[in-house]
N, C-alpha and C. Protein backbone atom coordinates (compact mmCIF):
# COMPACT_ATOMS: atom_id res chain seq x y z
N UNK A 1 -113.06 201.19 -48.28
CA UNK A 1 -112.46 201.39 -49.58
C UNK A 1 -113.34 200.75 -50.65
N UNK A 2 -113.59 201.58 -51.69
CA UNK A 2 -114.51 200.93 -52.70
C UNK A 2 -113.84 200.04 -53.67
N UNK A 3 -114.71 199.18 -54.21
CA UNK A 3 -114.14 198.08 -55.20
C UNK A 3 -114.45 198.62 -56.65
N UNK A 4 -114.29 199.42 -57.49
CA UNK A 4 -114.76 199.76 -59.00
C UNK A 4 -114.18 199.20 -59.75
N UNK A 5 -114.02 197.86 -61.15
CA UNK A 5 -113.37 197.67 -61.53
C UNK A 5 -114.29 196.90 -63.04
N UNK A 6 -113.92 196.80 -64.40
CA UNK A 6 -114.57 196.34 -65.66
C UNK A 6 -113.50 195.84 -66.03
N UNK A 7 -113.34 194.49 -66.85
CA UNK A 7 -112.08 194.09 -67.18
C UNK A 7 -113.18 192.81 -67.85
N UNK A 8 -112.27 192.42 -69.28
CA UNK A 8 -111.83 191.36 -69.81
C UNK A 8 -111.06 190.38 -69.50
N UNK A 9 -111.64 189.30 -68.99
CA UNK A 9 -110.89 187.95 -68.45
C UNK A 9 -110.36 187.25 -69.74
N UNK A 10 -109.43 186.86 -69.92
CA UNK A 10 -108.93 186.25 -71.13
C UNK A 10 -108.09 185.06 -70.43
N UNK A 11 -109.06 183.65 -70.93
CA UNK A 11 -107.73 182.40 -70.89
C UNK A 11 -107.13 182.09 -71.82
N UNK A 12 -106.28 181.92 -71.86
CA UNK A 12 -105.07 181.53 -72.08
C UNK A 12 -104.00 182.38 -73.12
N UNK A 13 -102.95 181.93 -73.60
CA UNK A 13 -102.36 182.80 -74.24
C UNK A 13 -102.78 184.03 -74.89
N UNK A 14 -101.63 184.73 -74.94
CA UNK A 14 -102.11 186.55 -75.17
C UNK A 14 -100.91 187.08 -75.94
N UNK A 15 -101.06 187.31 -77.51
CA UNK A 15 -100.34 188.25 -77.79
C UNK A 15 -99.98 189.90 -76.83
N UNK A 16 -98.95 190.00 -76.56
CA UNK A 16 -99.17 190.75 -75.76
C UNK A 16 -98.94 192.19 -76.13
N UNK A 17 -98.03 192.29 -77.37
CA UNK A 17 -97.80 193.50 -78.60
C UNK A 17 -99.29 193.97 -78.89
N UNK A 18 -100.03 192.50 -79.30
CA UNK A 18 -100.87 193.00 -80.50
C UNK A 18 -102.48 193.80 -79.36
N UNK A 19 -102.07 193.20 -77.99
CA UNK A 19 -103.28 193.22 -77.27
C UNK A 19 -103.01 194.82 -76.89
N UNK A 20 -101.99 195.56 -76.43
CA UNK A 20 -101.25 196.89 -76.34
C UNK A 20 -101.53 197.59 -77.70
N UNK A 21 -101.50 197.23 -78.52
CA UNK A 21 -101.81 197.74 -80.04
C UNK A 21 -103.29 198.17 -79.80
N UNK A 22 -104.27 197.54 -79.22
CA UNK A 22 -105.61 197.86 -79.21
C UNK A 22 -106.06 198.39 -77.48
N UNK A 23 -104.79 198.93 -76.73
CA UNK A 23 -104.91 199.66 -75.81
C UNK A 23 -105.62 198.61 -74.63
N UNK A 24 -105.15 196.89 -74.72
CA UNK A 24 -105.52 196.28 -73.75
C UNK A 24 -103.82 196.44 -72.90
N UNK A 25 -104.33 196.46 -71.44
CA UNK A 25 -102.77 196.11 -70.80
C UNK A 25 -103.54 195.25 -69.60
N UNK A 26 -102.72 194.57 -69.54
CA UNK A 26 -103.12 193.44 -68.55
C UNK A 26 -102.52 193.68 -67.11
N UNK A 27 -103.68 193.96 -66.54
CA UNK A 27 -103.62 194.44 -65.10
C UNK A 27 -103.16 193.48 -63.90
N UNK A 28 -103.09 192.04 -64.33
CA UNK A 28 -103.35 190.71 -63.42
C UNK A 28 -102.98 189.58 -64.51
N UNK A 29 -102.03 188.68 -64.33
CA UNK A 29 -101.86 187.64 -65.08
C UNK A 29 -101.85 186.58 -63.72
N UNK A 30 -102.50 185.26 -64.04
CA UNK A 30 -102.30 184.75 -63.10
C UNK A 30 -102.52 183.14 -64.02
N UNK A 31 -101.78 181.78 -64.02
CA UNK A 31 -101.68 180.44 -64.42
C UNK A 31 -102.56 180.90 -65.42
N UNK A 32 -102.37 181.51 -66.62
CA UNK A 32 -102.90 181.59 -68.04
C UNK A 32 -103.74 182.31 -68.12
N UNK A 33 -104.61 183.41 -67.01
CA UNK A 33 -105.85 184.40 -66.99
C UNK A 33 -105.32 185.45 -66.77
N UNK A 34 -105.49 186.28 -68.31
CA UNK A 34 -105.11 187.87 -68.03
C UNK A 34 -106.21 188.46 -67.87
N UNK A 35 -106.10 189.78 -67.07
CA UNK A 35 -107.10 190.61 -66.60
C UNK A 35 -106.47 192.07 -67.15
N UNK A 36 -107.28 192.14 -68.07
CA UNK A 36 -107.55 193.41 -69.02
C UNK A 36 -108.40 194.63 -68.89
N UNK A 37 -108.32 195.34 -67.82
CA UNK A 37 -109.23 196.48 -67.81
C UNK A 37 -109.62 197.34 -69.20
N UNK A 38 -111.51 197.38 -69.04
CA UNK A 38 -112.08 197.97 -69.79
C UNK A 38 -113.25 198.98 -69.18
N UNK A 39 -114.18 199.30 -70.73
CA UNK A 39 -115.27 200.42 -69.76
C UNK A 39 -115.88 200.00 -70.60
N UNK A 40 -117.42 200.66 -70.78
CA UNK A 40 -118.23 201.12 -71.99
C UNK A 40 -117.53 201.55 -72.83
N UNK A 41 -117.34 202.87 -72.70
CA UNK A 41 -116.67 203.51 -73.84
C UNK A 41 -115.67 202.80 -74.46
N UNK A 42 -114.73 202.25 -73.84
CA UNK A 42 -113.42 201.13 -74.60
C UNK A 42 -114.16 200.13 -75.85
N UNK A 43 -115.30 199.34 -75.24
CA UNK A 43 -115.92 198.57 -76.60
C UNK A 43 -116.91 199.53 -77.54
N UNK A 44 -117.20 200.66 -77.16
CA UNK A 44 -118.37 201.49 -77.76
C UNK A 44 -117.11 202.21 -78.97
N UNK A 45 -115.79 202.46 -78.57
CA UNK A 45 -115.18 202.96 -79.76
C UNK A 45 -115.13 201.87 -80.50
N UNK A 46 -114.53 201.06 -80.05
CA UNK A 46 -114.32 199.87 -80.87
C UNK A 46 -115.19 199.25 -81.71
N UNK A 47 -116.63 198.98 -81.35
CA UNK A 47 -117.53 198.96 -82.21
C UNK A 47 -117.84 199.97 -83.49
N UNK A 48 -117.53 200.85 -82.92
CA UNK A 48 -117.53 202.20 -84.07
C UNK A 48 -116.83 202.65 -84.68
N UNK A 49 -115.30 202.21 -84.42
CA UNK A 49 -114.31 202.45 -85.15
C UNK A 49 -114.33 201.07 -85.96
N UNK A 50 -114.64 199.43 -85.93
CA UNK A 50 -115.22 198.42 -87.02
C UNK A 50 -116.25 198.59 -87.25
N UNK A 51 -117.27 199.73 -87.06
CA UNK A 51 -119.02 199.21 -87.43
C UNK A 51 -119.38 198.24 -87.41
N UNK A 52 -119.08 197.90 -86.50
CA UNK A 52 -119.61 196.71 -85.72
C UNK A 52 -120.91 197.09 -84.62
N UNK A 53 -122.40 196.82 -85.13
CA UNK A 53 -123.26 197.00 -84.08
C UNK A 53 -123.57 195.53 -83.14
N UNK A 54 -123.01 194.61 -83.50
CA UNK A 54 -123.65 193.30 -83.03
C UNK A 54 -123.57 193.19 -81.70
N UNK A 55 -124.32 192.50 -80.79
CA UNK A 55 -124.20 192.20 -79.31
C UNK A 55 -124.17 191.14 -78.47
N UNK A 56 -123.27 191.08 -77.68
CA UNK A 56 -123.07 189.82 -77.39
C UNK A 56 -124.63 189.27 -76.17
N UNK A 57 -124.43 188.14 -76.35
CA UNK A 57 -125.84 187.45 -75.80
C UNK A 57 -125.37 187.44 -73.98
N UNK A 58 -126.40 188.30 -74.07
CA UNK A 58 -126.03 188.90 -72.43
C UNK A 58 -127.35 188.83 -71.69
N UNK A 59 -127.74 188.66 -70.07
CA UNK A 59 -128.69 189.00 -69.51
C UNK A 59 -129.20 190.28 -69.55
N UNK A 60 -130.47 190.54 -69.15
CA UNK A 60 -131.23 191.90 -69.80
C UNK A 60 -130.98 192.62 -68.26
N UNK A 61 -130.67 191.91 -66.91
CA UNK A 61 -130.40 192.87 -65.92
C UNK A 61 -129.38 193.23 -65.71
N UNK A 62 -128.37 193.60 -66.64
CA UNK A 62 -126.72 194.31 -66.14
C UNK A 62 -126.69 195.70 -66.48
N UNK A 63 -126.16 196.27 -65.31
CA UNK A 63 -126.08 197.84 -65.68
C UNK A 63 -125.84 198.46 -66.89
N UNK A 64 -126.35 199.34 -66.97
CA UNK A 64 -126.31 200.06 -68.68
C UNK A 64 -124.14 200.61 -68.76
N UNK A 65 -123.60 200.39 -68.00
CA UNK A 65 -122.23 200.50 -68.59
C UNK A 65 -121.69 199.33 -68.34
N UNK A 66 -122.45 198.12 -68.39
CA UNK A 66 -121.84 196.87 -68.56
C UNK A 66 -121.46 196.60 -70.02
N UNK A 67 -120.09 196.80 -70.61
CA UNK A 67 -119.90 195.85 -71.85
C UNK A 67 -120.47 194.76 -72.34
N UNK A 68 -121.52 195.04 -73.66
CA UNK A 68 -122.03 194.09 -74.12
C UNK A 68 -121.40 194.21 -75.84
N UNK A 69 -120.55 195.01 -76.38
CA UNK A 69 -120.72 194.58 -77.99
C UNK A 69 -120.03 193.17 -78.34
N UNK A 70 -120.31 192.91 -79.05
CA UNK A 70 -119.65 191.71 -79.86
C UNK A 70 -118.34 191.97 -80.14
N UNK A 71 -118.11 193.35 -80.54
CA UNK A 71 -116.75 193.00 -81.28
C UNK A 71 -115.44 192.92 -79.84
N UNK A 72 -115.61 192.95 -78.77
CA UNK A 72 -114.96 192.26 -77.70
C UNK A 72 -114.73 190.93 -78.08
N UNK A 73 -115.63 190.28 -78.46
CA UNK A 73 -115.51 188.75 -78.67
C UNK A 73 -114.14 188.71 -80.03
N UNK A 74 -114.52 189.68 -81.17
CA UNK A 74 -113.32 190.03 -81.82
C UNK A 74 -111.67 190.18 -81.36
N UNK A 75 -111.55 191.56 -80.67
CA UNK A 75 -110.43 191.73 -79.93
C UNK A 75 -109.70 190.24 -79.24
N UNK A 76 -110.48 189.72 -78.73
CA UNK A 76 -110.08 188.41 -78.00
C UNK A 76 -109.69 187.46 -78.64
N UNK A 77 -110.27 187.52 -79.99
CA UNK A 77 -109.93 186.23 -81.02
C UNK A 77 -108.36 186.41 -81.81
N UNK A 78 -108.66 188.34 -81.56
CA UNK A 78 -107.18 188.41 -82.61
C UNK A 78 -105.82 188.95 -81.43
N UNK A 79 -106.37 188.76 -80.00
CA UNK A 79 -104.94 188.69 -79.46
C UNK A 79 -104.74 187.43 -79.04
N UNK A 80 -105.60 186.19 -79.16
CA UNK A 80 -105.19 185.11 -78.85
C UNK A 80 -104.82 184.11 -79.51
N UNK A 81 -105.76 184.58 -80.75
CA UNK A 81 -105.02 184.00 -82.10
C UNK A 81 -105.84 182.47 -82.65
N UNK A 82 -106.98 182.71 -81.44
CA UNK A 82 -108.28 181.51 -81.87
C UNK A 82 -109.34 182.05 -82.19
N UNK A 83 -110.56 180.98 -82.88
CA UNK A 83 -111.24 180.88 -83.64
C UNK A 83 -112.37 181.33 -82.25
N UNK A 84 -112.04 180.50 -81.27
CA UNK A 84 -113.25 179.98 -80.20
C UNK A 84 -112.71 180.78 -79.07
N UNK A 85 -112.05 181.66 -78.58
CA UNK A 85 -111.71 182.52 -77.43
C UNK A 85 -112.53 181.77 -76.13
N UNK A 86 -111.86 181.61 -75.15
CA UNK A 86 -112.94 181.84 -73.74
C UNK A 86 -112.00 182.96 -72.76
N UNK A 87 -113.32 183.81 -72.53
CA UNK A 87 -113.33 185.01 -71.79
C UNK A 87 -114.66 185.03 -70.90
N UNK A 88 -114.44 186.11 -70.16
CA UNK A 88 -115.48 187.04 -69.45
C UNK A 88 -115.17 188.34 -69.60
N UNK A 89 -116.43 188.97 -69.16
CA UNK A 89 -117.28 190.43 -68.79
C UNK A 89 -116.98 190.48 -67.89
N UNK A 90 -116.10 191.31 -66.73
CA UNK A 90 -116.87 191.35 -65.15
C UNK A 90 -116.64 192.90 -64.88
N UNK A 91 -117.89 193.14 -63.65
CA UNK A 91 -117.62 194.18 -63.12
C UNK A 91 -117.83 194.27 -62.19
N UNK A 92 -117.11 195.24 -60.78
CA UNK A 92 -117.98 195.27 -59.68
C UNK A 92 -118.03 196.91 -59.36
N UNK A 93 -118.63 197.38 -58.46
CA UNK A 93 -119.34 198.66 -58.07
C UNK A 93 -119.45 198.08 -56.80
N UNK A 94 -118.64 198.25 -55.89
CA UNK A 94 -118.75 197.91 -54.03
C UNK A 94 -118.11 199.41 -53.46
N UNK A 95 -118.61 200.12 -52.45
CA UNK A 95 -118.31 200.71 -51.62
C UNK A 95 -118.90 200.74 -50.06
N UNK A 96 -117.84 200.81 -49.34
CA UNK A 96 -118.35 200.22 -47.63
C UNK A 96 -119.16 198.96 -47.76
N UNK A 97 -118.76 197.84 -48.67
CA UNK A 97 -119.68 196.68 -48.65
C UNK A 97 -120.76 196.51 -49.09
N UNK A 98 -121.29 197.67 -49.86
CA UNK A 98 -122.48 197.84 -50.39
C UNK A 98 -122.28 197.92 -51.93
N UNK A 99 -123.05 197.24 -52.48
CA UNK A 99 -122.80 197.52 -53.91
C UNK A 99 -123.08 195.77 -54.61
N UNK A 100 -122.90 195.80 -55.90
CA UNK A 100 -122.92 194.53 -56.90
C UNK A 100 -121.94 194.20 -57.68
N UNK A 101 -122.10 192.94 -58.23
CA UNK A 101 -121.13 192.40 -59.66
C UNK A 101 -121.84 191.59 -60.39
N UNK A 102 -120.97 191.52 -61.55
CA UNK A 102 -121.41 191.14 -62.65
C UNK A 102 -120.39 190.38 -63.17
N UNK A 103 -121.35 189.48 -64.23
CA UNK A 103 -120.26 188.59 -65.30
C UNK A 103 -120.61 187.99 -66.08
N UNK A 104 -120.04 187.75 -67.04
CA UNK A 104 -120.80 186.41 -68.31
C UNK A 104 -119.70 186.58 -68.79
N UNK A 105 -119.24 184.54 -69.29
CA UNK A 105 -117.89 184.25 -69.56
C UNK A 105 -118.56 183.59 -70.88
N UNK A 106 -117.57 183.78 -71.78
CA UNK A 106 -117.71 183.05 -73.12
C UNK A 106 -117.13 182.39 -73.81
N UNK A 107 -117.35 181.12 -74.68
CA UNK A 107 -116.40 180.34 -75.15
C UNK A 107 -117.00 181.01 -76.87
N UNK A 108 -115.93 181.74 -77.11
CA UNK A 108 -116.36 182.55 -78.79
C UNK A 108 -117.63 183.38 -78.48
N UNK A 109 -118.74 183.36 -78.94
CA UNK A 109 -120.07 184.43 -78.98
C UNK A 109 -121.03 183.19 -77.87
N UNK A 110 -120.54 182.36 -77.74
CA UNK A 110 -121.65 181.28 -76.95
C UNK A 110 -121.19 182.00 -75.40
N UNK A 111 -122.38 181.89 -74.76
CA UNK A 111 -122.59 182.76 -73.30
C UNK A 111 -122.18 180.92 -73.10
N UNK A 112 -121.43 180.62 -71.38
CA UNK A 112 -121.27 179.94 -70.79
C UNK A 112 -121.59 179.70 -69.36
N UNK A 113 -121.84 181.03 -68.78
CA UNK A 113 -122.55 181.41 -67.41
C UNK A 113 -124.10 181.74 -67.56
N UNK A 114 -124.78 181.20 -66.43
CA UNK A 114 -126.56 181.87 -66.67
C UNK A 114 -126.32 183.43 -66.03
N UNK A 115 -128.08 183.47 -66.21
CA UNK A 115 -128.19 185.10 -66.39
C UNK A 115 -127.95 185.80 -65.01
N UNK A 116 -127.85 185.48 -63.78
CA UNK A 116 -127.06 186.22 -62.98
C UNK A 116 -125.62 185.79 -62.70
N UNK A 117 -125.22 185.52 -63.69
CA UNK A 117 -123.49 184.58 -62.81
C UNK A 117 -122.82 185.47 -62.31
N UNK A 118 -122.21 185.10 -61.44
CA UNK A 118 -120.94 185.74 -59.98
C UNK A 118 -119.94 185.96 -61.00
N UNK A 119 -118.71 186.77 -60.55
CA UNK A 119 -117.55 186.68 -61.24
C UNK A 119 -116.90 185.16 -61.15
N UNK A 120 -117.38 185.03 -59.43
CA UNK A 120 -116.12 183.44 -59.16
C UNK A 120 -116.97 182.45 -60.47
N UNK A 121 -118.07 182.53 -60.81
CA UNK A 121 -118.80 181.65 -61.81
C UNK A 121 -118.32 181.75 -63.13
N UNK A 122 -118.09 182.95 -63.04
CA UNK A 122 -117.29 183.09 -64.83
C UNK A 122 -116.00 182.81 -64.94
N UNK A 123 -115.17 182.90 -63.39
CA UNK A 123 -113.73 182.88 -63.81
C UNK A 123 -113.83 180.86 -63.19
N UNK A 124 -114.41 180.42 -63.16
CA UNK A 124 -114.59 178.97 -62.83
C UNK A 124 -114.86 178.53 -64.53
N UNK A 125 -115.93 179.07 -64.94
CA UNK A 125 -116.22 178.57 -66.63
C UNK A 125 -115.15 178.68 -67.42
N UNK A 126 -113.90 179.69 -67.08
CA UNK A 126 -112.47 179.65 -67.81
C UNK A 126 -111.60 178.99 -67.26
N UNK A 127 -111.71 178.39 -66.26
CA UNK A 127 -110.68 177.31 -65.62
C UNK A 127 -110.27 177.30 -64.54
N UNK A 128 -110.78 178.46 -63.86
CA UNK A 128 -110.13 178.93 -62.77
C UNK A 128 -110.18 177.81 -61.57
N UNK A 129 -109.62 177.43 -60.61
CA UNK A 129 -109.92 176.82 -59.93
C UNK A 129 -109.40 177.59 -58.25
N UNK A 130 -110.22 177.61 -57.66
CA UNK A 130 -109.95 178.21 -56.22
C UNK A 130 -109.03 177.41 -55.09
N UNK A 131 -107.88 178.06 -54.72
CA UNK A 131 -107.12 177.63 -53.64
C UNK A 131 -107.42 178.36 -52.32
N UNK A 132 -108.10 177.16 -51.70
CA UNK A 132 -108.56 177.43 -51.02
C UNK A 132 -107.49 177.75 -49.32
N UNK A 133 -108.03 178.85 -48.83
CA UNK A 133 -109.77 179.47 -48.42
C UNK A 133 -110.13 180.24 -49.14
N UNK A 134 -109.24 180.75 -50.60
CA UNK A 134 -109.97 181.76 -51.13
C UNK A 134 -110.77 181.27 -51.75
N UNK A 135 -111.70 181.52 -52.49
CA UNK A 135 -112.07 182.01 -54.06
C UNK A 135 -111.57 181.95 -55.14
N UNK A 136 -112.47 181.65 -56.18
CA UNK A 136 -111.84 182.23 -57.99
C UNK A 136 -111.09 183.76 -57.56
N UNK A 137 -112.03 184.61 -57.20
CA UNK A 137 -112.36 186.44 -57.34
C UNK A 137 -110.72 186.67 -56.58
N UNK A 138 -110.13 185.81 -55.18
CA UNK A 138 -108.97 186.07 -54.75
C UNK A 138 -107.73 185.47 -55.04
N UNK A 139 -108.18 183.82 -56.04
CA UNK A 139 -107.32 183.32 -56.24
C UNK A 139 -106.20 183.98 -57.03
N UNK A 140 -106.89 185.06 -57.96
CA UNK A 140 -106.33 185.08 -59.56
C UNK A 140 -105.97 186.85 -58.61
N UNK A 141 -106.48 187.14 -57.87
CA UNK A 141 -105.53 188.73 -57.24
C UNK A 141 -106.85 189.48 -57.67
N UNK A 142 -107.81 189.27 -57.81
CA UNK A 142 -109.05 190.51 -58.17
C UNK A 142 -108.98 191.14 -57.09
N UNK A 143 -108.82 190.91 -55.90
CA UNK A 143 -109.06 191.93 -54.98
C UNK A 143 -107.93 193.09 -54.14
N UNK A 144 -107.20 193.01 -55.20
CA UNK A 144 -105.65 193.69 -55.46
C UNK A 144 -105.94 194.99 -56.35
N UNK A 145 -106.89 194.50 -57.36
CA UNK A 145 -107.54 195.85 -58.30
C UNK A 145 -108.25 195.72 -58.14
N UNK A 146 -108.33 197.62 -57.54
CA UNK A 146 -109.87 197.85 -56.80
C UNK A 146 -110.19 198.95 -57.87
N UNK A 147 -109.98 199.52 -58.81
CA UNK A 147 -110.40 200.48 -59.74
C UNK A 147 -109.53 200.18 -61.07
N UNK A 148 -110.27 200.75 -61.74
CA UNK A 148 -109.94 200.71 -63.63
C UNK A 148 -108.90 202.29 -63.89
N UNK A 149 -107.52 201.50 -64.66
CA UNK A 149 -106.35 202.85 -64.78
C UNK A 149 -107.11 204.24 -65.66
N UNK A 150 -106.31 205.24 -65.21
CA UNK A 150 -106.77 206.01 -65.98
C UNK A 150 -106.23 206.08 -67.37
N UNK A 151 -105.87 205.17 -67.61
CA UNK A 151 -105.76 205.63 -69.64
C UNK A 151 -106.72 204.53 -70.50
N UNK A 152 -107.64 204.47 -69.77
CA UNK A 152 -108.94 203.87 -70.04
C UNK A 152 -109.64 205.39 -70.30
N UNK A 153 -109.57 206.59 -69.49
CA UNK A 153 -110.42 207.94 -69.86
C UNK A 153 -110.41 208.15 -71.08
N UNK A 154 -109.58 208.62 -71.71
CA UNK A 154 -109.44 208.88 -73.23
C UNK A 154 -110.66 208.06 -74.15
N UNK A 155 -111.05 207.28 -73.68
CA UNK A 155 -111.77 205.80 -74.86
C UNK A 155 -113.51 206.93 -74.60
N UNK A 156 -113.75 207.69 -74.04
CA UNK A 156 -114.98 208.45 -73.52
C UNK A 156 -114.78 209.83 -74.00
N UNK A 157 -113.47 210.34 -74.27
CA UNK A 157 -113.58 211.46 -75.63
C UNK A 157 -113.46 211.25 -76.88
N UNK A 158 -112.49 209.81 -77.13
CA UNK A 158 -113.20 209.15 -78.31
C UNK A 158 -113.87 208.56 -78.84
N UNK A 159 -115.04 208.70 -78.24
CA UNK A 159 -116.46 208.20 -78.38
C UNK A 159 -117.41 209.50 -78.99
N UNK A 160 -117.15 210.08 -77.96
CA UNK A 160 -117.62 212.21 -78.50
C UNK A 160 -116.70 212.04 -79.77
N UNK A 161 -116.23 212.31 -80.00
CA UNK A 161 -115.36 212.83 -81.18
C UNK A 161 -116.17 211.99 -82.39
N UNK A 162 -116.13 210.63 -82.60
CA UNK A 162 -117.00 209.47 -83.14
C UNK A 162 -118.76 209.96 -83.20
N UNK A 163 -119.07 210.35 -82.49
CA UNK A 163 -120.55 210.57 -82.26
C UNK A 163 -120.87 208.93 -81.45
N UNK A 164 -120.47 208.12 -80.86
CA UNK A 164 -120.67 207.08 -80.54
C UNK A 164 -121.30 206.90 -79.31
């Protein structure tokens, strides 16, 4: 069974109206970390619907549909209602055990993970702490969502429509 999944890690409190207002739904809540499925296209409208080109300070080896705009760092500030947000990026692409992930966690626009960090590394830089034998990645239920919902599709015809 394959693992496909892009999501916004968000600690701590979450408007949860205003985060639904901007088509976040939180897939995974777990001791203050919501897990917000996203895509490319989800921050590529969003950038284009604020003209917002800015980018968040990311490693130069993450797949080209890894979420990098800045205005993510936005969204996060105005459903949480701070100045300084800490979040992550993550993604994984696993099938039959084969495959990669990704992550970079942030406190506001400041990167907090180096340039290859694990997910368990980013969801550790937001607080996470592992009960063990698991993991960060099992503590918080990541391996419960194995793919991104479909009303994430729509954000990839409104991107066409945008020219984005």
């Amino acid at each position: 069974m394959g693992h496909h999944i892009c999501a916004l890690v968000v600690a701590g409190r979450v408007d949860t109206e205003r985060a639904r207002s901007m088509g976040l739904r939180a897939e995974l809540v777990h001791d203050g970390i919501g897990v917000f499925p996203i895509d490319h296209y989800f921050s590529a409208y969003w950038a284009a619907i604020r003209g917002s080109g800015t980018r968040l300070d990311l490693p130069g080896d993450l797949p080209a549909t890894f979420p990098g705009e800045a205005v993510l760092c936005d969204l996060v500030r105005e459903v949480t209602g701070t100045d300084e947000p800490r979040f992550a990026i993550i993604q994984t692409e696993y099938f039959a055990g084969a495959g990669g992930q990704w992550a970079a966690a942030f406190a506001g626009e400041r990167r907090l993970t180096g340039d290859r960090a694990s997910i368990n590394e980013a969801l550790a830089a937001l607080g996470v702490r592992a009960a063990a034998p698991a993991d960060e990645f099992d503590t918080i239920g990541l391996g419960r969502f194995r793919s991104n919902p479909d009303h994430l599709d729509r954000y990839a015809d409104l991107c066409d429509e945008l020219g984005a």
